[in-house]
PDB file of N, CA and C in Angstrom:
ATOM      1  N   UNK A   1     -56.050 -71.558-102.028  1.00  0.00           N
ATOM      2  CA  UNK A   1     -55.099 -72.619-101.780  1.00  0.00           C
ATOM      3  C   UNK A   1     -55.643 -73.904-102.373  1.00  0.00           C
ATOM      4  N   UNK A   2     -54.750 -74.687-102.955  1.00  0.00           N
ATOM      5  CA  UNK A   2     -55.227 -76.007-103.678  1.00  0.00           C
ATOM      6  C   UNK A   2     -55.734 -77.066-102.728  1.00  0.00           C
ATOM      7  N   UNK A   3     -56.120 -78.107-103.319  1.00  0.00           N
ATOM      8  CA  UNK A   3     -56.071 -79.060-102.421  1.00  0.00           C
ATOM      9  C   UNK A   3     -54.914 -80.270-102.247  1.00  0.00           C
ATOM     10  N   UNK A   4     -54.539 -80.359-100.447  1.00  0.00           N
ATOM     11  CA  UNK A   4     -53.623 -81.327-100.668  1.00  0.00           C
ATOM     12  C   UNK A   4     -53.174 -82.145-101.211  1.00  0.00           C
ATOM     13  N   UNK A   5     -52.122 -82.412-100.904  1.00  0.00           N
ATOM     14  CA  UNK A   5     -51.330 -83.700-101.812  1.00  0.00           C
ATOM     15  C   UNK A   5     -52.594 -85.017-101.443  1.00  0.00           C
ATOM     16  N   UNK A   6     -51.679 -85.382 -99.865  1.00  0.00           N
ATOM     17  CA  UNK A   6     -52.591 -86.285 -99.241  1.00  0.00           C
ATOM     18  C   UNK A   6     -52.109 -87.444 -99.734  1.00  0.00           C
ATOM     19  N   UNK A   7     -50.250 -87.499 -99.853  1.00  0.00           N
ATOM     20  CA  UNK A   7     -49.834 -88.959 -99.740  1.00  0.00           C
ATOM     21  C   UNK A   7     -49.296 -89.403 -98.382  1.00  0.00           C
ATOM     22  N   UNK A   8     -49.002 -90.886 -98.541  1.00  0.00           N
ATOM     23  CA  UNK A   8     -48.224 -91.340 -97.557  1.00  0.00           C
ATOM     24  C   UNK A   8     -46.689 -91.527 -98.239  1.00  0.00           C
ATOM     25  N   UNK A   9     -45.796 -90.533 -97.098  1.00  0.00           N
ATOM     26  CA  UNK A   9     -44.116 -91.348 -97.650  1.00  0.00           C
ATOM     27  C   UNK A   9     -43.540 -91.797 -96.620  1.00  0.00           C
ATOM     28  N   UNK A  10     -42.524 -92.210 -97.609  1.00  0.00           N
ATOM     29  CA  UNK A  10     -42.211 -93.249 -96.683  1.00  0.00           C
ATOM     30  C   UNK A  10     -41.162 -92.472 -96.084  1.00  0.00           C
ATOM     31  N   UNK A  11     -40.594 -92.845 -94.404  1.00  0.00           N
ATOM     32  CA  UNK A  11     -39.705 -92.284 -93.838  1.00  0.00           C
ATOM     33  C   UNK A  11     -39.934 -93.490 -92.567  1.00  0.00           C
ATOM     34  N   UNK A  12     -39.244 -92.507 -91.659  1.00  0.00           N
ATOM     35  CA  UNK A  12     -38.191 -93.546 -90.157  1.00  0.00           C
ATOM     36  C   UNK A  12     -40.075 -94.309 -89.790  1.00  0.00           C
ATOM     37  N   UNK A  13     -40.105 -95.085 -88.717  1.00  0.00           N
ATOM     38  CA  UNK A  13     -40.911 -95.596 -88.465  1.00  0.00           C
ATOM     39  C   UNK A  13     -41.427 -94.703 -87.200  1.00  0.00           C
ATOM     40  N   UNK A  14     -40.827 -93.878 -86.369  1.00  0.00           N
ATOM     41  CA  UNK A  14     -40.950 -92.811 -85.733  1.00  0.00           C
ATOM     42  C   UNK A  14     -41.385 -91.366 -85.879  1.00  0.00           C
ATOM     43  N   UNK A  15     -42.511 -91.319 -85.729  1.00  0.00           N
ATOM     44  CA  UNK A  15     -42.865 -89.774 -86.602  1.00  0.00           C
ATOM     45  C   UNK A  15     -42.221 -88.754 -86.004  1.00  0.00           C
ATOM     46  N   UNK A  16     -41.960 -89.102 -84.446  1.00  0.00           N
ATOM     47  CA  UNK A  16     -41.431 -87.692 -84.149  1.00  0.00           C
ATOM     48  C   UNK A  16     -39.834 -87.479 -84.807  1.00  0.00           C
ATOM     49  N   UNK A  17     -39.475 -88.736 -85.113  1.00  0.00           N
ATOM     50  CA  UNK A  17     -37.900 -88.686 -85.706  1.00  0.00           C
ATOM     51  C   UNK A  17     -38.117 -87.963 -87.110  1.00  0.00           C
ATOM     52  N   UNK A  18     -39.674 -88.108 -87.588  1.00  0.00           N
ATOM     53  CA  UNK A  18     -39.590 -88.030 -89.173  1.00  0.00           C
ATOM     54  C   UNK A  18     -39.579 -86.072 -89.047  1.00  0.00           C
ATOM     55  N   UNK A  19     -41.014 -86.015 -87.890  1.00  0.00           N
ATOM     56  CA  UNK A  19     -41.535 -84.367 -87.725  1.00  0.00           C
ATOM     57  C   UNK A  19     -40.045 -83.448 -87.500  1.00  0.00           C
ATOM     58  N   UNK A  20     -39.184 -83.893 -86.761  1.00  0.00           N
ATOM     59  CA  UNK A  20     -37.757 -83.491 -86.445  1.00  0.00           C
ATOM     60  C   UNK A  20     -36.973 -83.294 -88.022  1.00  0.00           C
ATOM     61  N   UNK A  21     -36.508 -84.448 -88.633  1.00  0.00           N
ATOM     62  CA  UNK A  21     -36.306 -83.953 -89.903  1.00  0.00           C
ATOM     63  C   UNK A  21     -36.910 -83.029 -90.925  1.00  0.00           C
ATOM     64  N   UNK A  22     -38.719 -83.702 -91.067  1.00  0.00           N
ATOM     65  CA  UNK A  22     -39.026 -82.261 -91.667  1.00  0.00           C
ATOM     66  C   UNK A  22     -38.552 -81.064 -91.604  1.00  0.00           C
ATOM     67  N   UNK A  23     -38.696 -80.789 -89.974  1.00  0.00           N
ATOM     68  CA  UNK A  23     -38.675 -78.988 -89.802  1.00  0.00           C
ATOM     69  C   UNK A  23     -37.100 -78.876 -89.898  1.00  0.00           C
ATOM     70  N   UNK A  24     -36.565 -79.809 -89.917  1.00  0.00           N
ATOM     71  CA  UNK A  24     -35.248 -79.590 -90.533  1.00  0.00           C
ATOM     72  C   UNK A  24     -34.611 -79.229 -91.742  1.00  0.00           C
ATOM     73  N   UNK A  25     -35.625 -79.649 -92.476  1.00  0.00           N
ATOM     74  CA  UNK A  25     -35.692 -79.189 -94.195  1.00  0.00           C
ATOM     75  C   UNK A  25     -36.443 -78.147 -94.247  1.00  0.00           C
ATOM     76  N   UNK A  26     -36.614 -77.075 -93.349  1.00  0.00           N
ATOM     77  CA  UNK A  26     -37.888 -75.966 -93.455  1.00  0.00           C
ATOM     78  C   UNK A  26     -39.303 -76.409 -93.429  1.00  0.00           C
ATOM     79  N   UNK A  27     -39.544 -77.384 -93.339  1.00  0.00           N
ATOM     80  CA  UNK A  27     -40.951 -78.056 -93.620  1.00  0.00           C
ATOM     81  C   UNK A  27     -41.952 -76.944 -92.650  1.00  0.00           C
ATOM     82  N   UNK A  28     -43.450 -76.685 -93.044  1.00  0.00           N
ATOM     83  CA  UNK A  28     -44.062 -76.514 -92.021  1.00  0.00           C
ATOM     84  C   UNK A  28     -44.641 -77.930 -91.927  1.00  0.00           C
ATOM     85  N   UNK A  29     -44.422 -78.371 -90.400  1.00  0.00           N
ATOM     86  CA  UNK A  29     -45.117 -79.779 -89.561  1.00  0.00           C
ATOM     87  C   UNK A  29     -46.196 -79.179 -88.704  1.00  0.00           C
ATOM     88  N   UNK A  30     -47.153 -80.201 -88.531  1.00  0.00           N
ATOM     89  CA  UNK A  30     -47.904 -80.517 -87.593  1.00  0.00           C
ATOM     90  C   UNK A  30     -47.409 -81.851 -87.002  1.00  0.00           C
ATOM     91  N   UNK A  31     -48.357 -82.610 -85.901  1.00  0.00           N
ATOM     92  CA  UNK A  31     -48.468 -83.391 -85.536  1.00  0.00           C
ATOM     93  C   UNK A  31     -49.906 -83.465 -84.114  1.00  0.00           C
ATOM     94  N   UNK A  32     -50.522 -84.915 -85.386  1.00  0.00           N
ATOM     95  CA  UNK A  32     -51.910 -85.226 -84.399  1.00  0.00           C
ATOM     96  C   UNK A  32     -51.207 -86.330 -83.532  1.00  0.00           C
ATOM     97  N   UNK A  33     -52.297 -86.287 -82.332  1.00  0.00           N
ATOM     98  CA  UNK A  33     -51.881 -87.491 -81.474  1.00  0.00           C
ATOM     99  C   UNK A  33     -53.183 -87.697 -80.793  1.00  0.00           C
ATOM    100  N   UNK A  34     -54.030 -88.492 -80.851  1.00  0.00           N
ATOM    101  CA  UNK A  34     -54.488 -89.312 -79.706  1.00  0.00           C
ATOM    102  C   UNK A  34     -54.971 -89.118 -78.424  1.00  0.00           C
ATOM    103  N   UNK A  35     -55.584 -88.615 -78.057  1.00  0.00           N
ATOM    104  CA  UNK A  35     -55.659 -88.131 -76.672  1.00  0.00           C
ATOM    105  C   UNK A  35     -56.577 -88.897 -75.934  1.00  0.00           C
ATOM    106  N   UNK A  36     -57.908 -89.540 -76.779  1.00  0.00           N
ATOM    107  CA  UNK A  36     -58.733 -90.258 -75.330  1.00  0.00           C
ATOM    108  C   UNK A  36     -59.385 -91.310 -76.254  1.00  0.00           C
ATOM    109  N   UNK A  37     -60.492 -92.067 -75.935  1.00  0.00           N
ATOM    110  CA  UNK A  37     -61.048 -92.659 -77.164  1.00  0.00           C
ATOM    111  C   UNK A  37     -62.360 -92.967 -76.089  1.00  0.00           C
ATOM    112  N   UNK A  38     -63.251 -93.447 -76.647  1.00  0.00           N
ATOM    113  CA  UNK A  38     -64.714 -93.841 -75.637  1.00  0.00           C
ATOM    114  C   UNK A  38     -65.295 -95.117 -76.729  1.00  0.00           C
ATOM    115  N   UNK A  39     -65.532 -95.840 -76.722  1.00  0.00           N
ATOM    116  CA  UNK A  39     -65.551 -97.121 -76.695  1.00  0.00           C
ATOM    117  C   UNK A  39     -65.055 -97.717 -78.121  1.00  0.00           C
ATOM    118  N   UNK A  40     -65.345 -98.256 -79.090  1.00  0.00           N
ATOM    119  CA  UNK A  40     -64.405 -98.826 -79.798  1.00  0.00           C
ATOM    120  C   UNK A  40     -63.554 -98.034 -80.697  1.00  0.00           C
ATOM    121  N   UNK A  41     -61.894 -98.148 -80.816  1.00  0.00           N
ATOM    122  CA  UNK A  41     -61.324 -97.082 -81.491  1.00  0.00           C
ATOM    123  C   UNK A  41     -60.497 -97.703 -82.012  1.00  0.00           C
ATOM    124  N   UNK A  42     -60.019 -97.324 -83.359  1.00  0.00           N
ATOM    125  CA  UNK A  42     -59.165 -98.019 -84.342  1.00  0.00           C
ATOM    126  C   UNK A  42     -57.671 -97.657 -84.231  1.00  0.00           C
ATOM    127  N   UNK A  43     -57.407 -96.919 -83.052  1.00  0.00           N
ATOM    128  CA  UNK A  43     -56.018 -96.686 -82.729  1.00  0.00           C
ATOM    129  C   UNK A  43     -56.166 -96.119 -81.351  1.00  0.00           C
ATOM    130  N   UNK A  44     -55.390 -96.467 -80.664  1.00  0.00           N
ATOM    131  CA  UNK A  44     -55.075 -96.378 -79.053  1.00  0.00           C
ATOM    132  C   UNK A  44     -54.446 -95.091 -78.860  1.00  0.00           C
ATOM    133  N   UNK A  45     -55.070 -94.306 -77.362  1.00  0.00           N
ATOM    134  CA  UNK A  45     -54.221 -93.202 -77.317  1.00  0.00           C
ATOM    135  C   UNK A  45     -53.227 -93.204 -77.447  1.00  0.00           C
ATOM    136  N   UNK A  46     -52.486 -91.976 -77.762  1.00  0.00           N
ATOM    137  CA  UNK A  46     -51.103 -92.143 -78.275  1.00  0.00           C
ATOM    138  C   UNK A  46     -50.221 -92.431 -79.356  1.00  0.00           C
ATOM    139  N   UNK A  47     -51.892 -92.771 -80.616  1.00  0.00           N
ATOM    140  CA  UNK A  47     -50.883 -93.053 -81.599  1.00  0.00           C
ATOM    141  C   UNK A  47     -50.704 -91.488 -82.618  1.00  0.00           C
ATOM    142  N   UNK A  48     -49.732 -91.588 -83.503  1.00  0.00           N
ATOM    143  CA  UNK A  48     -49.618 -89.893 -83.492  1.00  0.00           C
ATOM    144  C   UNK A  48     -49.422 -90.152 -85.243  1.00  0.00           C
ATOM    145  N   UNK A  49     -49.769 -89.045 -86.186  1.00  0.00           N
ATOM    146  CA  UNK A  49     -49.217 -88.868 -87.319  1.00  0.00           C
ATOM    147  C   UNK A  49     -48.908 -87.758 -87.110  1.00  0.00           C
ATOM    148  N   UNK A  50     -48.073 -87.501 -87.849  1.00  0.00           N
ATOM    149  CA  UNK A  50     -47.477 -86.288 -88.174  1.00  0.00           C
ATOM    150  C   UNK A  50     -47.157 -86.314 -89.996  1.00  0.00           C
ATOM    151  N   UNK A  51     -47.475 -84.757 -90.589  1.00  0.00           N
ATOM    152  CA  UNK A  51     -47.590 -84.422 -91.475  1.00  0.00           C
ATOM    153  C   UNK A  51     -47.028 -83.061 -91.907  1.00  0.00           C
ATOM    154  N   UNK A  52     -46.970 -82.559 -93.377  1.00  0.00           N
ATOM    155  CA  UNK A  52     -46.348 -81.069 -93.658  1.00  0.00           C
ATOM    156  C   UNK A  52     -47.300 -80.635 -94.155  1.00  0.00           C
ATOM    157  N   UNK A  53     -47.052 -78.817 -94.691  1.00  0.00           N
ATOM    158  CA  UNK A  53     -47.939 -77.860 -95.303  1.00  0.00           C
ATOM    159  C   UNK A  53     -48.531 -78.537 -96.369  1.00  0.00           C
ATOM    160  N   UNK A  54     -47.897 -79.801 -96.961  1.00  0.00           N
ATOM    161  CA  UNK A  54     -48.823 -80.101 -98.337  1.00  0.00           C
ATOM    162  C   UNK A  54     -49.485 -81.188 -98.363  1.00  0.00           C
ATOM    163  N   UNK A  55     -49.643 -81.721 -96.725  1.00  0.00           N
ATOM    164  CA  UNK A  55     -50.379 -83.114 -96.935  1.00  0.00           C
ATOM    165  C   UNK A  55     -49.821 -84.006 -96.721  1.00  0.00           C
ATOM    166  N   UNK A  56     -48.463 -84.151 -97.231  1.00  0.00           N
ATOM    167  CA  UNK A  56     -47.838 -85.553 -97.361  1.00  0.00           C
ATOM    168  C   UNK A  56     -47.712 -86.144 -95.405  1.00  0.00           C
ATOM    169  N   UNK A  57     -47.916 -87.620 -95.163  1.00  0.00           N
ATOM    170  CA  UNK A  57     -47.795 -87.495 -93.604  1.00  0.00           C
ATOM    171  C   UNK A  57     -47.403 -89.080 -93.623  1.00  0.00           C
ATOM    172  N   UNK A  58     -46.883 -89.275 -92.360  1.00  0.00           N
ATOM    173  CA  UNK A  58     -46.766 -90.459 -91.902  1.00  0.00           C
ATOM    174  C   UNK A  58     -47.687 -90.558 -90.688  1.00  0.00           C
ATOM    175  N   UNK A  59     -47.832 -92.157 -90.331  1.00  0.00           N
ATOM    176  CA  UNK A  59     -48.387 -92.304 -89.246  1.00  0.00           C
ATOM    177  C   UNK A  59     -49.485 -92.640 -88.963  1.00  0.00           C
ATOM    178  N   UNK A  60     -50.598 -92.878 -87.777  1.00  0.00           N
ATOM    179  CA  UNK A  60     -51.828 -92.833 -88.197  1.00  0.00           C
ATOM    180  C   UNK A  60     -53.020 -92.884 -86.687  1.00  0.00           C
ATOM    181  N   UNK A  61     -53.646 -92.316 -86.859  1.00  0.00           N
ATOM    182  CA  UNK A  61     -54.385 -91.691 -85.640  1.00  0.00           C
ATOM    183  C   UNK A  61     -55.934 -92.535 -86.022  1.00  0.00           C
ATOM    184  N   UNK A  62     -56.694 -93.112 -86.913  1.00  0.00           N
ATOM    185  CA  UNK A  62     -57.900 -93.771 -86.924  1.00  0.00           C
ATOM    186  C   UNK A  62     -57.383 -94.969 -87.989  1.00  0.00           C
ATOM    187  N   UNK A  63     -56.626 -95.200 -88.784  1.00  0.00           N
ATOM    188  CA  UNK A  63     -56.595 -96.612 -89.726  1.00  0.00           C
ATOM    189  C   UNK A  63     -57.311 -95.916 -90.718  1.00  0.00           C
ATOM    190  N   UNK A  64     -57.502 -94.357 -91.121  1.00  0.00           N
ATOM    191  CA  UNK A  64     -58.118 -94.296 -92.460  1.00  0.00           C
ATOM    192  C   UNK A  64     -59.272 -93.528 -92.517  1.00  0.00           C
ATOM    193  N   UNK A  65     -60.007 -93.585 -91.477  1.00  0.00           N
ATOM    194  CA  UNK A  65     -61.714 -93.390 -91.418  1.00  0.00           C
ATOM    195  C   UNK A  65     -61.785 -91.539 -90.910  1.00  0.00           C
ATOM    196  N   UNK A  66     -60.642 -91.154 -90.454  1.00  0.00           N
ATOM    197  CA  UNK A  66     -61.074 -89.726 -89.995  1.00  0.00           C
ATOM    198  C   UNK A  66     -59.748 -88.832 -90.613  1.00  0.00           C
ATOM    199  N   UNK A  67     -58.564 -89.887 -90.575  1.00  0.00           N
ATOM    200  CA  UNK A  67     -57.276 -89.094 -91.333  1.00  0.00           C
ATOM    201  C   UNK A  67     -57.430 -87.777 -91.997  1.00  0.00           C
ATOM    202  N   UNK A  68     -58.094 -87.704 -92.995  1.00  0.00           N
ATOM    203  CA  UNK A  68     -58.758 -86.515 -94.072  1.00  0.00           C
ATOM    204  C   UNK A  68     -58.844 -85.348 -93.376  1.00  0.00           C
ATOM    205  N   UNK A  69     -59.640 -85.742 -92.496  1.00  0.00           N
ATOM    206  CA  UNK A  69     -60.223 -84.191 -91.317  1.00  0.00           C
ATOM    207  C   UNK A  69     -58.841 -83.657 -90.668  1.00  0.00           C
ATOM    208  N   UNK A  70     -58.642 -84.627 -89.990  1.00  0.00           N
ATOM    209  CA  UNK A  70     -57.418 -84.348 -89.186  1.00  0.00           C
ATOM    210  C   UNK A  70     -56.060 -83.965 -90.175  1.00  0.00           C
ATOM    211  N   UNK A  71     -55.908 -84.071 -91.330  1.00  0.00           N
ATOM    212  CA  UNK A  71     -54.402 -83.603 -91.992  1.00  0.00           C
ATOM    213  C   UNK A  71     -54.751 -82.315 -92.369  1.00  0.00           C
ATOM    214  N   UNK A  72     -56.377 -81.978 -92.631  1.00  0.00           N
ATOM    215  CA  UNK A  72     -56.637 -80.473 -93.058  1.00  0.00           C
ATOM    216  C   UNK A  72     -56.512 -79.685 -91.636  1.00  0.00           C
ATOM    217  N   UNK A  73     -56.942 -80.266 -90.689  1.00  0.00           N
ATOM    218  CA  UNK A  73     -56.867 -79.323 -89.831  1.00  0.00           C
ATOM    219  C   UNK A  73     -55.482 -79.388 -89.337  1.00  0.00           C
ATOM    220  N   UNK A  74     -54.755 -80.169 -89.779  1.00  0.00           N
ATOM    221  CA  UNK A  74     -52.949 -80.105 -89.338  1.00  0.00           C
ATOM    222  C   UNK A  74     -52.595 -79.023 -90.402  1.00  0.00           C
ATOM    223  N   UNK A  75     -52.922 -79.163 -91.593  1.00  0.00           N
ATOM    224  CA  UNK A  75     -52.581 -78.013 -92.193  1.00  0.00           C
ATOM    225  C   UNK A  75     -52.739 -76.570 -92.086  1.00  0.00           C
ATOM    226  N   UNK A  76     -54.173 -76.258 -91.807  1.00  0.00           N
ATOM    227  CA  UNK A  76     -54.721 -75.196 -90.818  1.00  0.00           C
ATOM    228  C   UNK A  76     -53.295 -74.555 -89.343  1.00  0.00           C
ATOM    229  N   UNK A  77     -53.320 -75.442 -89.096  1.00  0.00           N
ATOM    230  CA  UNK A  77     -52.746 -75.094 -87.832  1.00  0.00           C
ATOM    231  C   UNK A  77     -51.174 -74.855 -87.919  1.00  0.00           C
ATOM    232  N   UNK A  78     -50.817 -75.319 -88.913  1.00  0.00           N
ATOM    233  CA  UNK A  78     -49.267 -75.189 -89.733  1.00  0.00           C
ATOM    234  C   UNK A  78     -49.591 -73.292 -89.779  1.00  0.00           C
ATOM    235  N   UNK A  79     -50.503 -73.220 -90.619  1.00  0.00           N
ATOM    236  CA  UNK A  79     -50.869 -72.167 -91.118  1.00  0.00           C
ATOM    237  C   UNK A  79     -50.956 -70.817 -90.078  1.00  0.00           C
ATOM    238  N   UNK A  80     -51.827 -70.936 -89.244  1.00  0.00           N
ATOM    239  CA  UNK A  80     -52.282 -69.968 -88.386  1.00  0.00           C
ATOM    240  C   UNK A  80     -51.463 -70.656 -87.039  1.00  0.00           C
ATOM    241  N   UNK A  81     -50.429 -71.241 -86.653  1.00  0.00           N
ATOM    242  CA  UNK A  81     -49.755 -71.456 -85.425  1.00  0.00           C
ATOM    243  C   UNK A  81     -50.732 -71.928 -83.930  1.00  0.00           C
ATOM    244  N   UNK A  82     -51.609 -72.479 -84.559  1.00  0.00           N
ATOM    245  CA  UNK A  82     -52.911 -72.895 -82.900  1.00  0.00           C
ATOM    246  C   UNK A  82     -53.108 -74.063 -83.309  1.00  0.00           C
ATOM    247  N   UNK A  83     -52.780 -74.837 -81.798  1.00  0.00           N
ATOM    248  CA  UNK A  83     -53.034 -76.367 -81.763  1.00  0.00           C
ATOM    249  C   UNK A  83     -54.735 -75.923 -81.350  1.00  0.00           C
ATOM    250  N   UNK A  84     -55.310 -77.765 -81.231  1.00  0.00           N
ATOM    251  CA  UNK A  84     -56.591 -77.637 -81.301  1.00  0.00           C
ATOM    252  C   UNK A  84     -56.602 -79.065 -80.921  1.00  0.00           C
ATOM    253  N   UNK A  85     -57.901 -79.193 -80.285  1.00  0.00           N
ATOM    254  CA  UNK A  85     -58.749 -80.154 -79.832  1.00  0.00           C
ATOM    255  C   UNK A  85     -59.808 -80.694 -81.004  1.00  0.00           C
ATOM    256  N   UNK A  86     -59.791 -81.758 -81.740  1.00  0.00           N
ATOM    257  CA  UNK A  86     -60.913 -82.596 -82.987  1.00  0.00           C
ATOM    258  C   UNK A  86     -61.127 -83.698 -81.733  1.00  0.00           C
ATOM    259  N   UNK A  87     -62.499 -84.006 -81.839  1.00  0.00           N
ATOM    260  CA  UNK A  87     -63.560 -85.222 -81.475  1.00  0.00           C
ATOM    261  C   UNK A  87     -64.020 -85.334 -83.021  1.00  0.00           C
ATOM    262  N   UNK A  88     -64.070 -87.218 -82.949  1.00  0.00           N
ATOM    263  CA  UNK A  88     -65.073 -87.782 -83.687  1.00  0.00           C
ATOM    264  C   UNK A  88     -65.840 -88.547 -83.132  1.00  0.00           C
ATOM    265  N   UNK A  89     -66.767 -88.651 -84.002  1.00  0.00           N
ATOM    266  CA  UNK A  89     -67.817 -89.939 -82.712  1.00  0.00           C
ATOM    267  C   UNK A  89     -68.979 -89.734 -83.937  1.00  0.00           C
ATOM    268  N   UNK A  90     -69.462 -90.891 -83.774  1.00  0.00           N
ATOM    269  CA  UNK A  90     -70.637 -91.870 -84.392  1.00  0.00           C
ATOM    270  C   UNK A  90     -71.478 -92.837 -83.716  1.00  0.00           C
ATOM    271  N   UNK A  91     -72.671 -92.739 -83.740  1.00  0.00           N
ATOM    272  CA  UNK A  91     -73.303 -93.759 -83.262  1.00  0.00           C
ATOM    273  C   UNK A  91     -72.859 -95.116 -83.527  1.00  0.00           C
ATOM    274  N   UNK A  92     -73.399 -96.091 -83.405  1.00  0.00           N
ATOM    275  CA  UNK A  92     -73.111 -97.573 -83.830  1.00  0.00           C
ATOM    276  C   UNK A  92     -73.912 -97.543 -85.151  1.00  0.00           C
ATOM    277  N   UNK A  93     -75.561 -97.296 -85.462  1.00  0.00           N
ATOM    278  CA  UNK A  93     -75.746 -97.270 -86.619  1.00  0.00           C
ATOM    279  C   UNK A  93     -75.235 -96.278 -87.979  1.00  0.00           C
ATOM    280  N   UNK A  94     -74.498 -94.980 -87.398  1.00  0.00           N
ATOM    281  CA  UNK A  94     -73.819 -94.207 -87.984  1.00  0.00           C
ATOM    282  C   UNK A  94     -72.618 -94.776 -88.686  1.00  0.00           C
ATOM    283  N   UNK A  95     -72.001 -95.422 -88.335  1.00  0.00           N
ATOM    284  CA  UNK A  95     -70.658 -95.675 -88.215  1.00  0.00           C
ATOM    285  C   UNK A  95     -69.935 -96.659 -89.765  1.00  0.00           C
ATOM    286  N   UNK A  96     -70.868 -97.278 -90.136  1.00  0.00           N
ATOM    287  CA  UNK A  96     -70.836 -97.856 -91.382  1.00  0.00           C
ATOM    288  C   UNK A  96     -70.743 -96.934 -92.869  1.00  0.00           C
ATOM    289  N   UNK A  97     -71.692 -96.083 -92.190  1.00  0.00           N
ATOM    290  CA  UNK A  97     -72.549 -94.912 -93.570  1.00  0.00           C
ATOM    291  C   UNK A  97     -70.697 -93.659 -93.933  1.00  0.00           C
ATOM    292  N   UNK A  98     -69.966 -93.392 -92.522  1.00  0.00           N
ATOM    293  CA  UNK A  98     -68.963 -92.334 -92.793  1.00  0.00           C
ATOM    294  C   UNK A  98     -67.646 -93.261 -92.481  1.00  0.00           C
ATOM    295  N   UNK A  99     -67.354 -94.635 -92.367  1.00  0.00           N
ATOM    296  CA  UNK A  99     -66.238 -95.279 -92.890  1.00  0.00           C
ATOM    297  C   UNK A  99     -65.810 -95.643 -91.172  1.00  0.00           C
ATOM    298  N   UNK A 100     -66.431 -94.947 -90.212  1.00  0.00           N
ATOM    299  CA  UNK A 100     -65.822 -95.275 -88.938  1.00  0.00           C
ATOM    300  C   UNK A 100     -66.705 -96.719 -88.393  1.00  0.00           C
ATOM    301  N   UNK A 101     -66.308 -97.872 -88.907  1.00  0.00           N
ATOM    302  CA  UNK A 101     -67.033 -99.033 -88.719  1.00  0.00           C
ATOM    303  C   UNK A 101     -67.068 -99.973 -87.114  1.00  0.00           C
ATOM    304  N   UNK A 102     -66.341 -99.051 -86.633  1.00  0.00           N
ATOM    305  CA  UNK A 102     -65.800 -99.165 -85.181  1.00  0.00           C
ATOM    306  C   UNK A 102     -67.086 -98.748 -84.123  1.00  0.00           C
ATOM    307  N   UNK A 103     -67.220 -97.819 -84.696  1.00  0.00           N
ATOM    308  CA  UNK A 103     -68.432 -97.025 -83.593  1.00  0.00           C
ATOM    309  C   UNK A 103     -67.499 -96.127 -82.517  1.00  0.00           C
ATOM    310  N   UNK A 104     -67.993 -95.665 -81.460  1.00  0.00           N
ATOM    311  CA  UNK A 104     -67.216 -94.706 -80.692  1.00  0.00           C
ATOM    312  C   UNK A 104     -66.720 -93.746 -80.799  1.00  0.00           C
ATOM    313  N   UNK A 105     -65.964 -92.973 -80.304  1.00  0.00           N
ATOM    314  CA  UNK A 105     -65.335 -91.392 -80.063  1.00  0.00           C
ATOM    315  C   UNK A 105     -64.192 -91.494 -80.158  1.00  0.00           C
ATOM    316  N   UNK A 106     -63.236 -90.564 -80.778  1.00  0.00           N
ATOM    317  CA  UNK A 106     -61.932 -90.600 -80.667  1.00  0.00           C
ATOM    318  C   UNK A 106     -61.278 -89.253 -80.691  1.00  0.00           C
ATOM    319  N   UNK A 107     -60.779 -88.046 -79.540  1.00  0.00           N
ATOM    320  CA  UNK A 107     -60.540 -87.155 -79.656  1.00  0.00           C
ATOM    321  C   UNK A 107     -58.691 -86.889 -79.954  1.00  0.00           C
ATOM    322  N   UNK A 108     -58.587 -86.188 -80.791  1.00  0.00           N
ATOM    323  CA  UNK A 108     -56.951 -85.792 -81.182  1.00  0.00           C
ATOM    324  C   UNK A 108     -56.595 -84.493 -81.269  1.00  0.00           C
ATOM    325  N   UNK A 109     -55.453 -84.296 -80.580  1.00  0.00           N
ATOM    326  CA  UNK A 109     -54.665 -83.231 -80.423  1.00  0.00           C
ATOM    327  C   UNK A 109     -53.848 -82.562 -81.313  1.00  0.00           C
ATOM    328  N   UNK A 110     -54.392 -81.416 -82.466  1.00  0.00           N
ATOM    329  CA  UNK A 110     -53.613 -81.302 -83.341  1.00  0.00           C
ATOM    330  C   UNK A 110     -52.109 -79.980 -82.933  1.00  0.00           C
ATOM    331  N   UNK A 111     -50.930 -80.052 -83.106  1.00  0.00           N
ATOM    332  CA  UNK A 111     -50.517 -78.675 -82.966  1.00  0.00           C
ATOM    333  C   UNK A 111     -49.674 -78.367 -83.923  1.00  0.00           C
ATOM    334  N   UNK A 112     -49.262 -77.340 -84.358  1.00  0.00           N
ATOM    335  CA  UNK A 112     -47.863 -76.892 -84.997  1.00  0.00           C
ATOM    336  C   UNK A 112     -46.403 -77.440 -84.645  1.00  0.00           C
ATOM    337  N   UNK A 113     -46.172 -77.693 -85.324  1.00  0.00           N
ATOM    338  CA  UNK A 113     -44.718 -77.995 -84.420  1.00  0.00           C
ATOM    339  C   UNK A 113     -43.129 -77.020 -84.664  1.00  0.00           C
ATOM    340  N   UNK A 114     -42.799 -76.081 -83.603  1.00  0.00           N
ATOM    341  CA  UNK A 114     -41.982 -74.967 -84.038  1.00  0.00           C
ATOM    342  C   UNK A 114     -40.744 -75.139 -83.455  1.00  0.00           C
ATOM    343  N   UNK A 115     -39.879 -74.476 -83.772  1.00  0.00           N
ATOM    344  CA  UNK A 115     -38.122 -74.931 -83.472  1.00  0.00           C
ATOM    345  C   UNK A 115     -37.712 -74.941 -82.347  1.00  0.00           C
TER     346      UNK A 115
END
């Protein structure tokens, strides 16, 4: 399998309005969301992207710094039908070196999303 697209398009400002249309066009969707965070986090529980089989996604669950991980493993899970539990976390001196300049933990909920 290639590697993703891995754009942003543009659509509703609502991902679940957008994830709804996808699978309306046949899309396979995922959608990450947010689930806890432990001390500084670049998006508040609850914030959610949602994305298709090729990458393309709206939305946004870290501002950039973990996105990557999380759209492959949305793709994964498109794939094989199992949501999943991702943690990130970095020390404070870590946190500069892999783009998470925040420091802290941020765990997200990836799943399939089916009709």
């Amino acid at each position: 399998m290639g590697e993703p697209e891995r754009q942003v398009v543009e659509s509703d400002p609502d991902p679940l309005v957008t994830a709804r249309r996808w699978r309306n066009d046949d899309r396979g969707v995922a959608i990450a969301t947010v689930i806890a965070t432990w001390g500084s986090s670049p998006r508040p529980v609850g914030s959610q992207l949602v994305l298709d089989e090729k990458g393309r996604f709206v939305g946004s669950v870290s501002g950039g710094c973990i996105e990557g991980a999380v759209i492959a493993e949305g793709i994964e899970a498109i794939g094989d039908g199992r949501s999943r539990v991702l943690e990130f976390g970095v020390s404070n001196e870590q946190a500069w070196e892999v783009g998470l300049t925040c420091g802290g933990r941020v765990q997200v909920y990836v799943e399939p999303v089916e009709d």
